[in-house]
Protein backbone atom coordinates (compact mmCIF):
# COMPACT_ATOMS: atom_id res chain seq x y z
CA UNK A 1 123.81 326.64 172.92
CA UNK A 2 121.56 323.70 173.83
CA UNK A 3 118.52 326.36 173.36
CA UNK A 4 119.60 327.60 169.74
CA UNK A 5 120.56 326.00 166.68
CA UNK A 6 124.04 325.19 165.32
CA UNK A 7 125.23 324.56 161.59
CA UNK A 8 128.73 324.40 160.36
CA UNK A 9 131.71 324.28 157.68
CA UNK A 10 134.46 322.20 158.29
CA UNK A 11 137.73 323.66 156.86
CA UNK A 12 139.95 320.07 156.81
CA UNK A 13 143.41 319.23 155.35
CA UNK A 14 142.84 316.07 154.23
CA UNK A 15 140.43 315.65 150.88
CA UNK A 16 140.86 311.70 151.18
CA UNK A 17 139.05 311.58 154.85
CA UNK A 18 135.84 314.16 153.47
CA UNK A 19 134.11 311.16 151.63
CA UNK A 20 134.11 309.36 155.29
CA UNK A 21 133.66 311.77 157.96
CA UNK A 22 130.93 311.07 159.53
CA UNK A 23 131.62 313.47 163.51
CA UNK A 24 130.47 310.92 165.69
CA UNK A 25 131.45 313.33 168.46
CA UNK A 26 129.29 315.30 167.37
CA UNK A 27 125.88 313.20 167.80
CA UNK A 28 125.99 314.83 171.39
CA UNK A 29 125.94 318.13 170.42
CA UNK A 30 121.84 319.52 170.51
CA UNK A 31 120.74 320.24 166.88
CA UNK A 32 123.64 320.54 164.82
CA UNK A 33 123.12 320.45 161.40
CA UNK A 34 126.51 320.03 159.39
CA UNK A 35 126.23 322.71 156.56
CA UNK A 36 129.49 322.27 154.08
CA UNK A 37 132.82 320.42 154.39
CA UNK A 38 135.21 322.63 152.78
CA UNK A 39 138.84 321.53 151.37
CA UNK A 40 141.00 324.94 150.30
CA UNK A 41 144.17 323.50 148.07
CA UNK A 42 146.19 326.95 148.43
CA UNK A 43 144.90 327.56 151.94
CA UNK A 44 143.60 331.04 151.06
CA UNK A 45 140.34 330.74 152.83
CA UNK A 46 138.73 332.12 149.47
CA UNK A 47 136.90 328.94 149.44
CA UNK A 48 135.91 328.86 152.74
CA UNK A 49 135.23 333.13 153.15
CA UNK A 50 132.36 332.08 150.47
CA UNK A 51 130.68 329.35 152.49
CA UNK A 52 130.81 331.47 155.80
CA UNK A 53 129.22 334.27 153.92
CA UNK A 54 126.76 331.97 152.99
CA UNK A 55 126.14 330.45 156.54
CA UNK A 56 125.84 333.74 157.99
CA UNK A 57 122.76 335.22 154.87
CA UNK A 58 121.16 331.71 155.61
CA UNK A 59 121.20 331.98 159.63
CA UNK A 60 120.72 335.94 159.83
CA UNK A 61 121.13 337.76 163.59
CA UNK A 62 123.22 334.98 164.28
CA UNK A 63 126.70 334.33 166.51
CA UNK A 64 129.77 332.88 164.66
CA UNK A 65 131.96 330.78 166.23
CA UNK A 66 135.30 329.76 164.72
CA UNK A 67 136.87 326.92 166.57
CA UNK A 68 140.60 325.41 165.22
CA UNK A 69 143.40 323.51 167.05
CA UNK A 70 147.23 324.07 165.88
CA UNK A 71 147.18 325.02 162.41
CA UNK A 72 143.58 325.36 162.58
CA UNK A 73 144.07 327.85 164.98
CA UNK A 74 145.90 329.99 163.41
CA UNK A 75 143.20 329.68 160.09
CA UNK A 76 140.41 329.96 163.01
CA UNK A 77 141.56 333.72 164.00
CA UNK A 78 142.26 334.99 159.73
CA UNK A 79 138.83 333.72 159.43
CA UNK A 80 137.16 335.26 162.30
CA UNK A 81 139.03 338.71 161.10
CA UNK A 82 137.56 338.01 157.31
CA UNK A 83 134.38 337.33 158.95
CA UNK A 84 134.00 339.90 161.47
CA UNK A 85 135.12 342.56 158.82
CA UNK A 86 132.69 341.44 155.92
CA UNK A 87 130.17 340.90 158.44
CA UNK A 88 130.57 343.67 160.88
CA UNK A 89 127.43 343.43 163.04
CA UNK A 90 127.82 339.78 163.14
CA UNK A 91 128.84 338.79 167.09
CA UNK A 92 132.13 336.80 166.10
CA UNK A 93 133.72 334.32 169.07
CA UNK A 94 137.16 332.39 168.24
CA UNK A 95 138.40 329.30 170.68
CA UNK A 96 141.75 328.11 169.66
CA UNK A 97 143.69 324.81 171.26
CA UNK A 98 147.75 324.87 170.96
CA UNK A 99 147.59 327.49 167.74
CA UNK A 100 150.89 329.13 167.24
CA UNK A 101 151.63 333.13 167.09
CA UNK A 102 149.79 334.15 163.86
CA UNK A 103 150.89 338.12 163.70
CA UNK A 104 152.91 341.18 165.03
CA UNK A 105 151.74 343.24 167.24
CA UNK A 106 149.93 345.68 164.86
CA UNK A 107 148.04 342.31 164.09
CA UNK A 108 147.40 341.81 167.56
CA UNK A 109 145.75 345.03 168.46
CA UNK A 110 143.53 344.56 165.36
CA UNK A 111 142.36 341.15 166.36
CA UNK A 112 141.91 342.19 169.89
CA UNK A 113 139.64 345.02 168.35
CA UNK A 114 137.69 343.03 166.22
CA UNK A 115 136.72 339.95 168.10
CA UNK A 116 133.98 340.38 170.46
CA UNK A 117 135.45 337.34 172.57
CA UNK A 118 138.17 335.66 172.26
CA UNK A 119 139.91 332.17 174.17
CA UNK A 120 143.33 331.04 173.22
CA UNK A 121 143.68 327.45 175.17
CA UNK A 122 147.28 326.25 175.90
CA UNK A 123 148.49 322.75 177.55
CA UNK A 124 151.38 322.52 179.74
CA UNK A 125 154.95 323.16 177.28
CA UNK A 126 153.10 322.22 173.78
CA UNK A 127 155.79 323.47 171.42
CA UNK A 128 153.41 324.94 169.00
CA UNK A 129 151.84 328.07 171.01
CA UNK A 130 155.85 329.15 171.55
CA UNK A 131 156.55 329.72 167.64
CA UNK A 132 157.06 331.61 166.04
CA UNK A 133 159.29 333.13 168.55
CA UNK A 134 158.37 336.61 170.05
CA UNK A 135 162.24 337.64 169.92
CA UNK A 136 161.40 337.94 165.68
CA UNK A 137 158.40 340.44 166.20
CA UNK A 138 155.18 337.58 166.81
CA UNK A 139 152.42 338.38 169.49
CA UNK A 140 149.86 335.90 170.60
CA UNK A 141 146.58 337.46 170.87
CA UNK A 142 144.68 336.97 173.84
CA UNK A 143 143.05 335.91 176.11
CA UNK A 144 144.72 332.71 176.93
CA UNK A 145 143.98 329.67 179.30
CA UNK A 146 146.90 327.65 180.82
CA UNK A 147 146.07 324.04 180.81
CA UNK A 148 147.96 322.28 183.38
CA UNK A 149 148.09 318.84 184.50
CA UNK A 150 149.64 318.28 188.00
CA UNK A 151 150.53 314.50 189.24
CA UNK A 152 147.78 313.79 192.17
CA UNK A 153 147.08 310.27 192.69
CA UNK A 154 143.78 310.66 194.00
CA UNK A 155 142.12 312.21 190.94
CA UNK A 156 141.45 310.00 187.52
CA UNK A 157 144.58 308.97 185.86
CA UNK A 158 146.61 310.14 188.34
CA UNK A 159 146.48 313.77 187.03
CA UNK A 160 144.41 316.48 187.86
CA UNK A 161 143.98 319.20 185.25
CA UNK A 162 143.59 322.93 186.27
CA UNK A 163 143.08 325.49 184.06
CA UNK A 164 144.90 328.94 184.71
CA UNK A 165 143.39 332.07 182.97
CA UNK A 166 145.96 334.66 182.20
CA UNK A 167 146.27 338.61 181.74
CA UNK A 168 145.11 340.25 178.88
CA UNK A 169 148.19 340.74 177.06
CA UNK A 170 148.29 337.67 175.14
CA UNK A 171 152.01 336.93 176.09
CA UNK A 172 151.54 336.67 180.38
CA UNK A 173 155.00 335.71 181.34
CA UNK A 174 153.43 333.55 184.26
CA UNK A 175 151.52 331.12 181.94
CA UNK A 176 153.06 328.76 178.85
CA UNK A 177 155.33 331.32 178.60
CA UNK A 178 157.17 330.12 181.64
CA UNK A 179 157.35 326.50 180.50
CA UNK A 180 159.14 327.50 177.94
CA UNK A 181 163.46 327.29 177.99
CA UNK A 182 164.41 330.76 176.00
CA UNK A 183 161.30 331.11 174.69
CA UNK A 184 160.90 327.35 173.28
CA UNK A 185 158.63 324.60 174.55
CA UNK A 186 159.26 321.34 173.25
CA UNK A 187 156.25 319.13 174.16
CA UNK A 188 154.40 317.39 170.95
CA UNK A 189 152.52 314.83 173.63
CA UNK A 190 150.73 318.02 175.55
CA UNK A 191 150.17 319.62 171.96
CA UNK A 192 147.56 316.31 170.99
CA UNK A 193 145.38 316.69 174.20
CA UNK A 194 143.33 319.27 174.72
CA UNK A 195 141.03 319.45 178.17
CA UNK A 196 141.16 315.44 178.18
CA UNK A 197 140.26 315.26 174.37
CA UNK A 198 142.94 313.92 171.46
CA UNK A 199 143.25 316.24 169.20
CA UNK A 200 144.22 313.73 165.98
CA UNK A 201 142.57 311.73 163.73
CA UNK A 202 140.03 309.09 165.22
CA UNK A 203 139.45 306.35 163.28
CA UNK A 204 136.05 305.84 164.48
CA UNK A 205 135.24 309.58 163.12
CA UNK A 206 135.51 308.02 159.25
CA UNK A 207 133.48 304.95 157.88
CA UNK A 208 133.98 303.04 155.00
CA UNK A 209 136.92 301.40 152.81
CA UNK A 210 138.48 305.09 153.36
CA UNK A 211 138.30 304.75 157.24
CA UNK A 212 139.59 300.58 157.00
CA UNK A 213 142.86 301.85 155.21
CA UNK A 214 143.44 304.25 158.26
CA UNK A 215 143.43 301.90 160.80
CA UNK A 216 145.36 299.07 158.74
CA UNK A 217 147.93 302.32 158.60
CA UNK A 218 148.78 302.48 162.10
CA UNK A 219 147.47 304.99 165.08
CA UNK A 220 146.16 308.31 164.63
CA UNK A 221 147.91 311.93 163.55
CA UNK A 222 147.68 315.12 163.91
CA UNK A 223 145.41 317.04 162.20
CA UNK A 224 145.00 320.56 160.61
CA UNK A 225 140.76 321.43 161.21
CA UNK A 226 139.33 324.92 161.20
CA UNK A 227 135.40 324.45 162.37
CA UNK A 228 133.04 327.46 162.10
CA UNK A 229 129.46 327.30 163.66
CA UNK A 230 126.67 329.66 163.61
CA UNK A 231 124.53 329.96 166.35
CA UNK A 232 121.29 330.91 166.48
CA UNK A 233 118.69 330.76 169.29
């Protein structure tokens, strides 16, 4: 990536933060160029379908990458799908952090089809990867990585993380699946880390009078963010 050249749309649930955001994480990153921030009332990616299309005509021969964590996630894969089926010859990779089961298994096999590569990231027993349950008819798609943080005093923070990659099934009984009592994890804490990185709002991602009210209103939450790049070389 450091090579090419990245642009992106920003698919965000809250219209109040847009004004403000300013992705100071993202100063790092070599040669993005932010292309749209795009807010979707009735979440039917109609909106956002138009800016991708318009992305992809302005960078063409290009790689999309959709990116989301919970919520996000899940909009991350339907828009890769979209994408990858307007777009056909269009390389299409999705990375997802603690996104829940989107689809049956006939949805599944399609994504699994579709998407040239796919990584599915889960974090020790985050609730949200374990619903809906499988036992009424959901199937993860795959392929995911295990997160897990194991207690070793010698590492920094007293944790050292490994990451576990798992079968190709989607639903390997010997990763979060086995965290999870009947099916259910019940973690919220390991669902707002991802790979050492909070996954809620930051404060210092927002300027302004916008960004002053957040902090007066206490610490950071959760939040639903569906990312799309384009990368071309």
């Amino acid at each position: 990536m450091a090579a090419g050249r990245l642009a992106s749309i920003a698919y965000c649930g809250r219209t109040d933060l847009l004004e403000a955001w300013n992705c100071s994480r993202c100063a790092g990153v070599p040669g993005f160029t932010p292309h749209r921030v795009v807010h979707d009332a009735v979440w039917d990616l109609t909106t956002f379908s138009a800016a991708v299309s318009e992305l992809v005509a302005a960078h063409p021969g290009s790689r999309l990458v959709g990116i989301g964590h919970s919520m996000g996630g899940a909009l991350a894969q339907l828009a890769a799908i979209e994408s990858k089926l307007a777009h056909n010859g269009t390389h299409t990779t999705v990375y997802t952090f603690g996104a829940p089961r989107v689809g049956n298994l006939a949805y599944q096999q399609l994504f699994n089809s579709f998407i040239d590569v796919s990584w599915r990231f889960t974090h020790n027993r985050d609730v949200v990867p374990s619903v809906p349950l499988q036992l009424m008819g959901f199937q993860h798609v795959a392929r995911e990585v295990w997160e897990v943080d194991v207690d070793d005093p010698s590492a920094a923070g007293g944790v050292e993380r490994k990451l576990l990659l798992c079968d190709g099934s989607g639903e390997d009984p010997s990763c979060h699946n086995s965290a999870c009592y009947l099916g259910l994890c019940t973690s919220v804490a390991d669902h707002l880390v991802y790979l050492g990185v909070h996954m809620y709002q930051d404060s210092d991602e927002t300027s302004g009078e916008k960004a002053s009210r957040e902090r007066a209103a206490g610490p950071g939450r959760s939040e639903i963010a569906l990312v799309v790049f384009v990368e071309s070389t």
